[in-house]
PDB file of N, CA and C in Angstrom:
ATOM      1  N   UNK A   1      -2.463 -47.210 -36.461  1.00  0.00           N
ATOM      2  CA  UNK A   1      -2.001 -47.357 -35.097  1.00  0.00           C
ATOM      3  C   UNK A   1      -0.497 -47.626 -35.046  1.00  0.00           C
ATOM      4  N   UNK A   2      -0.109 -48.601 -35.967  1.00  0.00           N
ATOM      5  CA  UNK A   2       1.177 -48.668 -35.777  1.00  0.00           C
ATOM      6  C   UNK A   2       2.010 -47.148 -36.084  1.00  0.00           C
ATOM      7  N   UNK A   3       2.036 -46.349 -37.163  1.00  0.00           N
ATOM      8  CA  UNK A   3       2.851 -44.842 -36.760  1.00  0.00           C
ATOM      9  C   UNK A   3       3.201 -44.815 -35.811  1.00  0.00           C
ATOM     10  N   UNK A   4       1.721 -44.592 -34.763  1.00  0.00           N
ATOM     11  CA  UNK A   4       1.817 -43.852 -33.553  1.00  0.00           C
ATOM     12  C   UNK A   4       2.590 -44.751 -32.423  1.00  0.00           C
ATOM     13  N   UNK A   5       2.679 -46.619 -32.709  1.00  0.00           N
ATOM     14  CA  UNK A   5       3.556 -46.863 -31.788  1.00  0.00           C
ATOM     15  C   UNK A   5       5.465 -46.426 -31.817  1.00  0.00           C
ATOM     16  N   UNK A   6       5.257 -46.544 -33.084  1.00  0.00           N
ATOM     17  CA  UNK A   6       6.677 -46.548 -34.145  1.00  0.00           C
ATOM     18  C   UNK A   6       7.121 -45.046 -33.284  1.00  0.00           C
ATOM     19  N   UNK A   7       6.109 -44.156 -32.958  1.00  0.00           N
ATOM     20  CA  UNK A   7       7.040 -42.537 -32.709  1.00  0.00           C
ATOM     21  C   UNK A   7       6.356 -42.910 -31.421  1.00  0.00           C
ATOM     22  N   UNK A   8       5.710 -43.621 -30.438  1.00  0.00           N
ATOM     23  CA  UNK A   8       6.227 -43.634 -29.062  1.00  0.00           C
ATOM     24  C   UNK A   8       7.506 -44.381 -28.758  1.00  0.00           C
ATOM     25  N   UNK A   9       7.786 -45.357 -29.478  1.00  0.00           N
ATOM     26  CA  UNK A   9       9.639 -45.740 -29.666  1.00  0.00           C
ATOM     27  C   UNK A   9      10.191 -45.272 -29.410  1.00  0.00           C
ATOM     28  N   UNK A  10      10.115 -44.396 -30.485  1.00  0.00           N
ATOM     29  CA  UNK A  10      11.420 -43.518 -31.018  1.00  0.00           C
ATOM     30  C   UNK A  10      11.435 -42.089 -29.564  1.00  0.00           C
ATOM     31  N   UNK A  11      10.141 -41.554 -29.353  1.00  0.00           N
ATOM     32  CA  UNK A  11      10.365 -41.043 -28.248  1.00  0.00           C
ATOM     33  C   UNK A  11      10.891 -41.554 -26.649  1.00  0.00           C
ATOM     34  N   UNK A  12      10.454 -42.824 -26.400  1.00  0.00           N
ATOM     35  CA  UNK A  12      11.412 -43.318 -25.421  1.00  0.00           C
ATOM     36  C   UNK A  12      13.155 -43.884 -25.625  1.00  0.00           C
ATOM     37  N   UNK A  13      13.365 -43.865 -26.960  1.00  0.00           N
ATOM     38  CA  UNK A  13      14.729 -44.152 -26.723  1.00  0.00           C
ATOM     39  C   UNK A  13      15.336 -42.910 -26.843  1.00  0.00           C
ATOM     40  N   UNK A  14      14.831 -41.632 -27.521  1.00  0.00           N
ATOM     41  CA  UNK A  14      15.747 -40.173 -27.144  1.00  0.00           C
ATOM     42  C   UNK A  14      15.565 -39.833 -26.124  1.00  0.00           C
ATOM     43  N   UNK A  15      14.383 -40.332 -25.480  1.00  0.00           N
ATOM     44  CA  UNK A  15      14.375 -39.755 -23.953  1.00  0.00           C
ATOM     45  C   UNK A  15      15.568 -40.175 -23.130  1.00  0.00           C
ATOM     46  N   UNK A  16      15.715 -41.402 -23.341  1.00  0.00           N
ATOM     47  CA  UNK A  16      16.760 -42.161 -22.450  1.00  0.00           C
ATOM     48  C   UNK A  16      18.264 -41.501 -22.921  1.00  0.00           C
ATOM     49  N   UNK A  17      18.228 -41.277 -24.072  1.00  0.00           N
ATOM     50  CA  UNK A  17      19.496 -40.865 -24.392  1.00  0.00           C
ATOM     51  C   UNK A  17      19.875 -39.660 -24.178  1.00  0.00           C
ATOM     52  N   UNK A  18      18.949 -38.711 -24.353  1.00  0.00           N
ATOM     53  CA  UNK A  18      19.280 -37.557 -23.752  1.00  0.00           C
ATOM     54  C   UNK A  18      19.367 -37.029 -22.093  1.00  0.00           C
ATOM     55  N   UNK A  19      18.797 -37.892 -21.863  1.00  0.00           N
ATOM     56  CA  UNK A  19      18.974 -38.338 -20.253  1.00  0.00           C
ATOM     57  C   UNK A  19      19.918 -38.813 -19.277  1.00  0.00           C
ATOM     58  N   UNK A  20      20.539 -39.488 -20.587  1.00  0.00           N
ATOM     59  CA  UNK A  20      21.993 -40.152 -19.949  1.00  0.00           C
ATOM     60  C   UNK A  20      23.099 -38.962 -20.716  1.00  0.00           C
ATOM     61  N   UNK A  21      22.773 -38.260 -21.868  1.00  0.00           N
ATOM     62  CA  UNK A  21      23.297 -37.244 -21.846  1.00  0.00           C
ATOM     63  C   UNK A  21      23.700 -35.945 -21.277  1.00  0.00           C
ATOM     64  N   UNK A  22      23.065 -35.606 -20.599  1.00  0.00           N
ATOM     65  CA  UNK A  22      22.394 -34.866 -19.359  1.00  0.00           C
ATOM     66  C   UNK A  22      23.487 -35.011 -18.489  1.00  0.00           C
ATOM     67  N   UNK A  23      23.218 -36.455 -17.919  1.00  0.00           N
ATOM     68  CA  UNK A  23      23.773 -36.987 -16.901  1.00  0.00           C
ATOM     69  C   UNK A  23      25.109 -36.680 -17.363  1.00  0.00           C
ATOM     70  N   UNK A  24      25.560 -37.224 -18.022  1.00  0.00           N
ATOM     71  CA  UNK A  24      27.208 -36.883 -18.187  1.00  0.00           C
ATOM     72  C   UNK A  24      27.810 -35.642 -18.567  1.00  0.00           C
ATOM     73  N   UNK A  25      26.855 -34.814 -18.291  1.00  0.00           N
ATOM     74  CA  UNK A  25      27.641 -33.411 -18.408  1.00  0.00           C
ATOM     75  C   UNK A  25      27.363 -33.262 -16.922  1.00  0.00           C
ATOM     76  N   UNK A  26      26.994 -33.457 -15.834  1.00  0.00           N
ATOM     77  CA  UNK A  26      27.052 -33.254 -14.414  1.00  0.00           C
ATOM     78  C   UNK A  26      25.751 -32.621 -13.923  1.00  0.00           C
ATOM     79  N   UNK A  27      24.540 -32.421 -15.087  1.00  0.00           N
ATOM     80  CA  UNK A  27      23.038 -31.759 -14.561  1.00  0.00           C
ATOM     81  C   UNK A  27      22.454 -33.309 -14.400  1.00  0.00           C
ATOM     82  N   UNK A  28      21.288 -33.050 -13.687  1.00  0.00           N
ATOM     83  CA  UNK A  28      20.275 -33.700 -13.007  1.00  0.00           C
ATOM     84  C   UNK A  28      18.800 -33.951 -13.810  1.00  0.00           C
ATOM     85  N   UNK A  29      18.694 -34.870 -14.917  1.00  0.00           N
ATOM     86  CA  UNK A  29      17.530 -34.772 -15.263  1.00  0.00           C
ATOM     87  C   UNK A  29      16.664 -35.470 -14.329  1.00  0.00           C
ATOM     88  N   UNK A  30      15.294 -35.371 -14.599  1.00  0.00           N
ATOM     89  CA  UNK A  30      14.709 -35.830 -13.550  1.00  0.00           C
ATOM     90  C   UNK A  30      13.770 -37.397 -14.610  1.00  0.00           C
ATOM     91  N   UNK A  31      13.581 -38.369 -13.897  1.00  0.00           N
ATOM     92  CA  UNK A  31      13.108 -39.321 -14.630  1.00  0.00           C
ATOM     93  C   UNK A  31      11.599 -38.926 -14.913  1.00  0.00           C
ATOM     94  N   UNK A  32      11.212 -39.358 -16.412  1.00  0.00           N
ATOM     95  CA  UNK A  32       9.851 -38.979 -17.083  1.00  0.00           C
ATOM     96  C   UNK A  32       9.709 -39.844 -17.786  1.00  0.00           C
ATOM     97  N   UNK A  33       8.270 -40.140 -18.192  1.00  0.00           N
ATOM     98  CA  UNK A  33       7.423 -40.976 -18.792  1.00  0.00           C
ATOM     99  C   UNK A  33       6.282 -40.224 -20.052  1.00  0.00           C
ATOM    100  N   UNK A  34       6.881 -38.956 -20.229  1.00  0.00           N
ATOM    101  CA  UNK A  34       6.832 -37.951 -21.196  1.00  0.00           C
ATOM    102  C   UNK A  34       7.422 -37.760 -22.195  1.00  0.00           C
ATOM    103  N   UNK A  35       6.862 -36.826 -22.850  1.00  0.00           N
ATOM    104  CA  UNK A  35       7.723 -36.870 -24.619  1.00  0.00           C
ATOM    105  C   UNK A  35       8.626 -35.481 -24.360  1.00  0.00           C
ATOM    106  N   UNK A  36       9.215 -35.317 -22.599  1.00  0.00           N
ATOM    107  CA  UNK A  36       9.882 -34.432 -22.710  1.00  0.00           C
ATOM    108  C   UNK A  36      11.006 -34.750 -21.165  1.00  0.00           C
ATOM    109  N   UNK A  37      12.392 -34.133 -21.142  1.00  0.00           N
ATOM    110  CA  UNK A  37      13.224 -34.090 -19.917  1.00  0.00           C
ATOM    111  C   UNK A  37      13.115 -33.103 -19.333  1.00  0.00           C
ATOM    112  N   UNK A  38      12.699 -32.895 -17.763  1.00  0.00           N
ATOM    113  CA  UNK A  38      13.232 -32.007 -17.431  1.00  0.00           C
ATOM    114  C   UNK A  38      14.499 -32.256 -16.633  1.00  0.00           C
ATOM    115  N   UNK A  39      15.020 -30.916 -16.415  1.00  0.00           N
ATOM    116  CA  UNK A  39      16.591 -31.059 -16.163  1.00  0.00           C
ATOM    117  C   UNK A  39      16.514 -29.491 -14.960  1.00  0.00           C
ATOM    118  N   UNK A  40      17.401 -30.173 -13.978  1.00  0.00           N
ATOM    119  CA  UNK A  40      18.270 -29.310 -13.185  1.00  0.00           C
ATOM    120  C   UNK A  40      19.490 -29.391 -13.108  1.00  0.00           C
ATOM    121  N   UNK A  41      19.748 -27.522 -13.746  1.00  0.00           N
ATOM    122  CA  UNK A  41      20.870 -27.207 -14.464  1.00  0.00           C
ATOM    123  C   UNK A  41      21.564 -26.335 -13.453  1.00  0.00           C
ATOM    124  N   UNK A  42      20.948 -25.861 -12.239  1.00  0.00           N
ATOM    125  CA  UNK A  42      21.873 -25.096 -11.462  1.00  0.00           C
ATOM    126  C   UNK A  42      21.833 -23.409 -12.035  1.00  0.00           C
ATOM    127  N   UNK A  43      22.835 -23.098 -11.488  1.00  0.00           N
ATOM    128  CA  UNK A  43      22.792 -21.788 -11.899  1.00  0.00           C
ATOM    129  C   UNK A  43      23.191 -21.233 -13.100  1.00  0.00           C
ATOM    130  N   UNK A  44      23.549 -22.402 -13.659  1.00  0.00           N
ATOM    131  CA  UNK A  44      24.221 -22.332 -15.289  1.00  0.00           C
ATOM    132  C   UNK A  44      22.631 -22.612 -16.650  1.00  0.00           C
ATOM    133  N   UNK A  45      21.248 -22.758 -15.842  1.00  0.00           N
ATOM    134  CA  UNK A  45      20.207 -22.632 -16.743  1.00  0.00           C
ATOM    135  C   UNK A  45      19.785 -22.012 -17.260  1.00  0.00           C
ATOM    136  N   UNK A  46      19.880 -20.326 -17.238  1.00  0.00           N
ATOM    137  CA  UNK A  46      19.464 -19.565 -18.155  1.00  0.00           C
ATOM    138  C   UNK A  46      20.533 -19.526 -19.517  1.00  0.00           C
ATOM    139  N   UNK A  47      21.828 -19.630 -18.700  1.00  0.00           N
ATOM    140  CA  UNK A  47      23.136 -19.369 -19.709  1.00  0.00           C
ATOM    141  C   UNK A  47      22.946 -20.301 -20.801  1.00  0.00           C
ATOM    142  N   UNK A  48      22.231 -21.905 -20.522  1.00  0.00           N
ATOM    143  CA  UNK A  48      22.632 -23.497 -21.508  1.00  0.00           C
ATOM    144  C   UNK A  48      21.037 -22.439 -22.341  1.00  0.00           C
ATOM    145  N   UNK A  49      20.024 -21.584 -21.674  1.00  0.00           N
ATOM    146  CA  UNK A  49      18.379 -21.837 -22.065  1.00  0.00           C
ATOM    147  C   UNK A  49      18.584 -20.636 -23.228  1.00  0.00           C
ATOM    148  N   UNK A  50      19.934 -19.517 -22.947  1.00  0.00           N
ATOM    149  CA  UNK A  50      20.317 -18.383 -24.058  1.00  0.00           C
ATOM    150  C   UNK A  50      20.845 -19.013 -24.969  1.00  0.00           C
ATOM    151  N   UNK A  51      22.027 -20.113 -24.712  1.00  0.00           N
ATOM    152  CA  UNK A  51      22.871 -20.569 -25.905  1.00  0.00           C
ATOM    153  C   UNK A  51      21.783 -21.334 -26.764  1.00  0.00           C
ATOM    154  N   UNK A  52      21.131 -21.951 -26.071  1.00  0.00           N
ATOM    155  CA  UNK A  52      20.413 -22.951 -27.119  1.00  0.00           C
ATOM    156  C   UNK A  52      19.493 -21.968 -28.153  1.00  0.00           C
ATOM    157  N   UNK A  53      18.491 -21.209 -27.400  1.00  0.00           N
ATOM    158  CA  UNK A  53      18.395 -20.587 -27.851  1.00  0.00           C
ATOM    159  C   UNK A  53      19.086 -19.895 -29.045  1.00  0.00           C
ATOM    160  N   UNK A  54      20.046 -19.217 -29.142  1.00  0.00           N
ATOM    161  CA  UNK A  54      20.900 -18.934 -30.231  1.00  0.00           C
ATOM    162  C   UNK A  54      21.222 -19.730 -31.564  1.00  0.00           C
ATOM    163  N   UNK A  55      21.192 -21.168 -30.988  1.00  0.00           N
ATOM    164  CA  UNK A  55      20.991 -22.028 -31.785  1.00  0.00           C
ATOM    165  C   UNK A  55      19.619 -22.598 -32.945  1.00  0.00           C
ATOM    166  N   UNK A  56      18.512 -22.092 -31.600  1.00  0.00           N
ATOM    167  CA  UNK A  56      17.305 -22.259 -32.903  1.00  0.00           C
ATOM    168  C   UNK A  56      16.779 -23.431 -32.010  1.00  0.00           C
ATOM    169  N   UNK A  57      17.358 -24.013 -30.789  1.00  0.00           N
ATOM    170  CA  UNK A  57      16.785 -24.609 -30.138  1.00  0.00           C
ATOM    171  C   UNK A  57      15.691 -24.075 -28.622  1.00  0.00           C
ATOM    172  N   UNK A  58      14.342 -23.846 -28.476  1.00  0.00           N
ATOM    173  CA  UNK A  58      13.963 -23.544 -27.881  1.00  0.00           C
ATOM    174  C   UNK A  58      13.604 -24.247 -26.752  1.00  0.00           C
ATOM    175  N   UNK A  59      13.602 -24.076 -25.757  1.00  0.00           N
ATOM    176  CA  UNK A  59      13.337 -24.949 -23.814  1.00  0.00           C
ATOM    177  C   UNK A  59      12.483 -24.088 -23.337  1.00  0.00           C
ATOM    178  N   UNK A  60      11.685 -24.798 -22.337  1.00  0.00           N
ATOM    179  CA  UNK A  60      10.998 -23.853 -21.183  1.00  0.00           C
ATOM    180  C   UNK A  60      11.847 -23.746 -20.002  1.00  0.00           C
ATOM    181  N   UNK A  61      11.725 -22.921 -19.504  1.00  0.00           N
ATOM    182  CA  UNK A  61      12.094 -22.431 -18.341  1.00  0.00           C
ATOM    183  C   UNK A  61      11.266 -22.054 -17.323  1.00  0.00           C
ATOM    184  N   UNK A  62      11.242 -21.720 -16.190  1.00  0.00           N
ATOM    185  CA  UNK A  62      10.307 -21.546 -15.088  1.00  0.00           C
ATOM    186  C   UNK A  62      10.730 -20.382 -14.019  1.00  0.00           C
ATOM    187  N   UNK A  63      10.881 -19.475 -14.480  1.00  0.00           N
ATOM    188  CA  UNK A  63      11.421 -18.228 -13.709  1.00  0.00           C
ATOM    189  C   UNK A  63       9.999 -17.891 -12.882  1.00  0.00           C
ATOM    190  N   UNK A  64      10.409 -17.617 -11.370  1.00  0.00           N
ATOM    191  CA  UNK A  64       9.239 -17.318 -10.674  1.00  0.00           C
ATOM    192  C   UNK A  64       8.831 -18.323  -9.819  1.00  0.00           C
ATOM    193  N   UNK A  65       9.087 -19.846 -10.641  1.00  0.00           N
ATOM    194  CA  UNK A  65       8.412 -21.446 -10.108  1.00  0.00           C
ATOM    195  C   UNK A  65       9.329 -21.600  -9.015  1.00  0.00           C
ATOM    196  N   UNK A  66       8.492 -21.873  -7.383  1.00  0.00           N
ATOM    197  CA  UNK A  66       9.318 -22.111  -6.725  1.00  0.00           C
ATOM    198  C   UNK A  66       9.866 -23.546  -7.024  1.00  0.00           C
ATOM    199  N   UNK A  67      10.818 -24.128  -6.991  1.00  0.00           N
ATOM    200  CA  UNK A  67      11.425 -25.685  -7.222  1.00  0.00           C
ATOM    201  C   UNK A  67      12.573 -25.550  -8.245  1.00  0.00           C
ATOM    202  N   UNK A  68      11.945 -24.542  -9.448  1.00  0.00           N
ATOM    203  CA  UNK A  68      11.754 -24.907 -10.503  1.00  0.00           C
ATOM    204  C   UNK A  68      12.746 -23.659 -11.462  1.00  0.00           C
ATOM    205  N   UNK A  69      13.298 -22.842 -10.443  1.00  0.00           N
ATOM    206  CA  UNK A  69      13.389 -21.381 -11.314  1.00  0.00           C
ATOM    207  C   UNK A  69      15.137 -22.041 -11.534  1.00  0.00           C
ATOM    208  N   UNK A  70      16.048 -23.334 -11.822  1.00  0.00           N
ATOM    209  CA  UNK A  70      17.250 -23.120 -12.438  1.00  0.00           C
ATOM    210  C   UNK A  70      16.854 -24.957 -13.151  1.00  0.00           C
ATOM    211  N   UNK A  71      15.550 -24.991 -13.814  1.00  0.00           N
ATOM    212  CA  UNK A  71      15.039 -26.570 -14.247  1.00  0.00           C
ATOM    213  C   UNK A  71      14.679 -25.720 -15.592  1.00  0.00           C
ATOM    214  N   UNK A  72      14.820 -27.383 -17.025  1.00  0.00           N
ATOM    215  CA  UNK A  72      14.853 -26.647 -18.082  1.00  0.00           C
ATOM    216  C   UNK A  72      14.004 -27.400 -19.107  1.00  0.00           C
ATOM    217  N   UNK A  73      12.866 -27.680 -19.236  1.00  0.00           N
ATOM    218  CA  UNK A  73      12.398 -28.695 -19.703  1.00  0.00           C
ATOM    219  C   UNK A  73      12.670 -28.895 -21.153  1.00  0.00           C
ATOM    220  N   UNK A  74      13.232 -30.077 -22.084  1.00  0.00           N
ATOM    221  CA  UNK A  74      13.689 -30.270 -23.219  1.00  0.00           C
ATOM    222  C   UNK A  74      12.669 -31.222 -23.690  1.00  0.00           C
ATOM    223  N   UNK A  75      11.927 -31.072 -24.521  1.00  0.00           N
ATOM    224  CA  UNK A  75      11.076 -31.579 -25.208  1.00  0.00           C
ATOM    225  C   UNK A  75      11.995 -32.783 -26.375  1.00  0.00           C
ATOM    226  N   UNK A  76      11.682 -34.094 -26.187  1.00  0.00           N
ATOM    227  CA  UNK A  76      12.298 -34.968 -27.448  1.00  0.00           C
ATOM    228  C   UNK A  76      11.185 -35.330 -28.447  1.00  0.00           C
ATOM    229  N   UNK A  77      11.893 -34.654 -29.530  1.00  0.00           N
ATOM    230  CA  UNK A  77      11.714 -34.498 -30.941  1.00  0.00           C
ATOM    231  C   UNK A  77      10.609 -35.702 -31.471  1.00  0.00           C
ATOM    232  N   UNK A  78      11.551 -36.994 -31.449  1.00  0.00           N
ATOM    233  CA  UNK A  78      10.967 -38.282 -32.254  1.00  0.00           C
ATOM    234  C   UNK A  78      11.142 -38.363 -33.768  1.00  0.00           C
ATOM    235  N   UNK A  79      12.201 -37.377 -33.725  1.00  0.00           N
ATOM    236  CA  UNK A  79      12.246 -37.678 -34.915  1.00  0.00           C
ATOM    237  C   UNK A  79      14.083 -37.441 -35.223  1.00  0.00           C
ATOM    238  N   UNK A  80      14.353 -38.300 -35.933  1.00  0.00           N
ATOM    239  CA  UNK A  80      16.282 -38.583 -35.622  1.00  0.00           C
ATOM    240  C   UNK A  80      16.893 -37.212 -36.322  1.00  0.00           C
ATOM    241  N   UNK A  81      17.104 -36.777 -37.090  1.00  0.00           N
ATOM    242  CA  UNK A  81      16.793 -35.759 -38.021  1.00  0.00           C
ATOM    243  C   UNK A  81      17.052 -34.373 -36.798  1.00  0.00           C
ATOM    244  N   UNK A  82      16.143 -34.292 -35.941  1.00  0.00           N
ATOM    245  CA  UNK A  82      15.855 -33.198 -35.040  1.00  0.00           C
ATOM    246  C   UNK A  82      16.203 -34.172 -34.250  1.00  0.00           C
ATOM    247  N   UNK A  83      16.478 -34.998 -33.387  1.00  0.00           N
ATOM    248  CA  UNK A  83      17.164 -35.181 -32.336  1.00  0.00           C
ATOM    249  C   UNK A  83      18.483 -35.077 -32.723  1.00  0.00           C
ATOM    250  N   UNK A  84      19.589 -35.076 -33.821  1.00  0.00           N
ATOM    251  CA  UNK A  84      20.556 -35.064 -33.956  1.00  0.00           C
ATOM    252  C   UNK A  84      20.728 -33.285 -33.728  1.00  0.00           C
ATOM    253  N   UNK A  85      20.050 -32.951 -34.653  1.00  0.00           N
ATOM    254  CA  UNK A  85      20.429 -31.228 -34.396  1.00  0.00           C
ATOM    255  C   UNK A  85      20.338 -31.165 -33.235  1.00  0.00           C
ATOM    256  N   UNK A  86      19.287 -31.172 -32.305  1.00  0.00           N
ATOM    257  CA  UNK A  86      19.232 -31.097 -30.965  1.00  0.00           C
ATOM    258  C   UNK A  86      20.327 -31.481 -30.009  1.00  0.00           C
ATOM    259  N   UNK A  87      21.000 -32.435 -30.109  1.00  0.00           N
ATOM    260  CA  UNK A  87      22.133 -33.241 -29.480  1.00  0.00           C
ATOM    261  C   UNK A  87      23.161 -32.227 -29.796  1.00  0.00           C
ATOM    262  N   UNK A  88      23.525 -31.924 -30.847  1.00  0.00           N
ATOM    263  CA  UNK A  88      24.435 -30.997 -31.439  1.00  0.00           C
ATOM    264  C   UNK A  88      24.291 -29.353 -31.158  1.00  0.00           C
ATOM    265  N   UNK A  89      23.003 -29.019 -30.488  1.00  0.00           N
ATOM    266  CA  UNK A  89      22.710 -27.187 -29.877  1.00  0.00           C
ATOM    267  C   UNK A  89      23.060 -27.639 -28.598  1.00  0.00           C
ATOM    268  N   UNK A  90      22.923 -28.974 -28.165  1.00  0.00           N
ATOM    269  CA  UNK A  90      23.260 -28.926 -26.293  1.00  0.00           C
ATOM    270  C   UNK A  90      24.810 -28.931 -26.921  1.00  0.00           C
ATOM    271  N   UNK A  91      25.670 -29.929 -27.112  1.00  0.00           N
ATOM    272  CA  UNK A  91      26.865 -29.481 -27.097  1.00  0.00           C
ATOM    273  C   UNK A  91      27.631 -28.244 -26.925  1.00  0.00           C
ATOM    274  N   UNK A  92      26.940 -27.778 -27.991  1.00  0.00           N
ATOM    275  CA  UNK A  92      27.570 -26.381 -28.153  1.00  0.00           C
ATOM    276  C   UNK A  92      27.071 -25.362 -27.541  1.00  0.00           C
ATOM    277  N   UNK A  93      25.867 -25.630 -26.458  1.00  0.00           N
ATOM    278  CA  UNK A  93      25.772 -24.578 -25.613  1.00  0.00           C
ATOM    279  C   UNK A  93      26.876 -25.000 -24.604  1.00  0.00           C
ATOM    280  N   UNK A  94      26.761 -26.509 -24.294  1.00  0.00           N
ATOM    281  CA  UNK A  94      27.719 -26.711 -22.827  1.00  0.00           C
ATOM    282  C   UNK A  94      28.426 -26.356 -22.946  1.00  0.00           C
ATOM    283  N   UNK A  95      29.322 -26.272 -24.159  1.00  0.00           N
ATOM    284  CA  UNK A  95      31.162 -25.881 -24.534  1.00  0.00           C
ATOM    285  C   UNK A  95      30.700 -24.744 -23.780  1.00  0.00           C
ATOM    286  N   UNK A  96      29.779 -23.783 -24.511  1.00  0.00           N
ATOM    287  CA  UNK A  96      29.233 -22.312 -24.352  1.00  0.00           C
ATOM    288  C   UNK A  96      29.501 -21.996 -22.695  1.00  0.00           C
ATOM    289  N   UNK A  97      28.712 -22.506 -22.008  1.00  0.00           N
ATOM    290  CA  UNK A  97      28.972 -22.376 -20.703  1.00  0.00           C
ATOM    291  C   UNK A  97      29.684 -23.056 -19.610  1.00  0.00           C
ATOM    292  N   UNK A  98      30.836 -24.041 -20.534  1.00  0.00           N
ATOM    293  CA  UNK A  98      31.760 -24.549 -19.859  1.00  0.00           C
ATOM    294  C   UNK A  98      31.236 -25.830 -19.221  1.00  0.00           C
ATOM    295  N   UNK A  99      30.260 -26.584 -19.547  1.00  0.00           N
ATOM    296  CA  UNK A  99      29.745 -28.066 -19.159  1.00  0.00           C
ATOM    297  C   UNK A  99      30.687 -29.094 -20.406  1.00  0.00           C
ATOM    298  N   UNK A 100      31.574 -29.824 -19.757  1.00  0.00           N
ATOM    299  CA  UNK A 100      32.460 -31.043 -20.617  1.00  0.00           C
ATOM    300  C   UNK A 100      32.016 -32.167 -19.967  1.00  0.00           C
ATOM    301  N   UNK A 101      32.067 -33.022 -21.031  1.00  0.00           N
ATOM    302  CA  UNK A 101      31.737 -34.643 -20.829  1.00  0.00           C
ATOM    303  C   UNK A 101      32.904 -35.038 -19.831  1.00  0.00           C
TER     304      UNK A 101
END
C-alpha cells in the first residue's frame, strides 16, 4: 500500500507544478483531482499538441468537443525522470509557438 501512496504524492505535487507552470506561460489550466491537467491553450493548441508531439511527448486533444476543441489534456507522469523530460518538451514547444515565461 505504501508504493501506491508514495506515487499518489508524487502525482499531486507534478500536478501542482505543472499547473502553476501552465499558468505562467499565460494558458488556463483547469483545477483537477486527477493524474492529469487539462489546459486551455487558445488557438495556439494544436501548434503546443504538434510541437510536443515532435518531441515524443504525446496530449489529447478534443477536436469536434464542443468546450473543448482549443483544451489539451497533459497527463502527469509520477515519475521525476519523465516529469523532467516532460517539463523540458513544454518548454520547447512554447519557445516553438512563441509562449515566454
Amino acid at each position: 500500500m505504501e508504493p501506491l501512496r508514495a506515487h499518489v504524492a508524487r502525482i499531486r505535487v507534478e500536478r501542482g507544478l505543472l499547473a502553476t507552470r501552465l499558468a505562467a506561460r499565460g494558458l488556463a489550466p483547469q483545477p483537477s483531482q486527477a493524474n492529469f491537467v487539462l489546459v486551455e491553450c487558445g488557438a495556439r493548441a494544436q501548434a503546443i499538441r504538434t510541437a510536443l508531439a515532435g518531441r515524443g511527448v504525446v496530449v489529447r486533444d478534443f477536436p469536434g468537443r464542443p468546450g473543448l476543441e482549443t483544451a489539451l489534456r497533459i497527463t502527469v507522469p509520477g515519475n521525476p525522470a519523465d516529469f523532467e523530460r516532460l517539463c523540458d518538451a513544454l518548454d520547447a514547444a512554447f519557445a516553438a509557438v512563441g509562449l515566454r515565461p
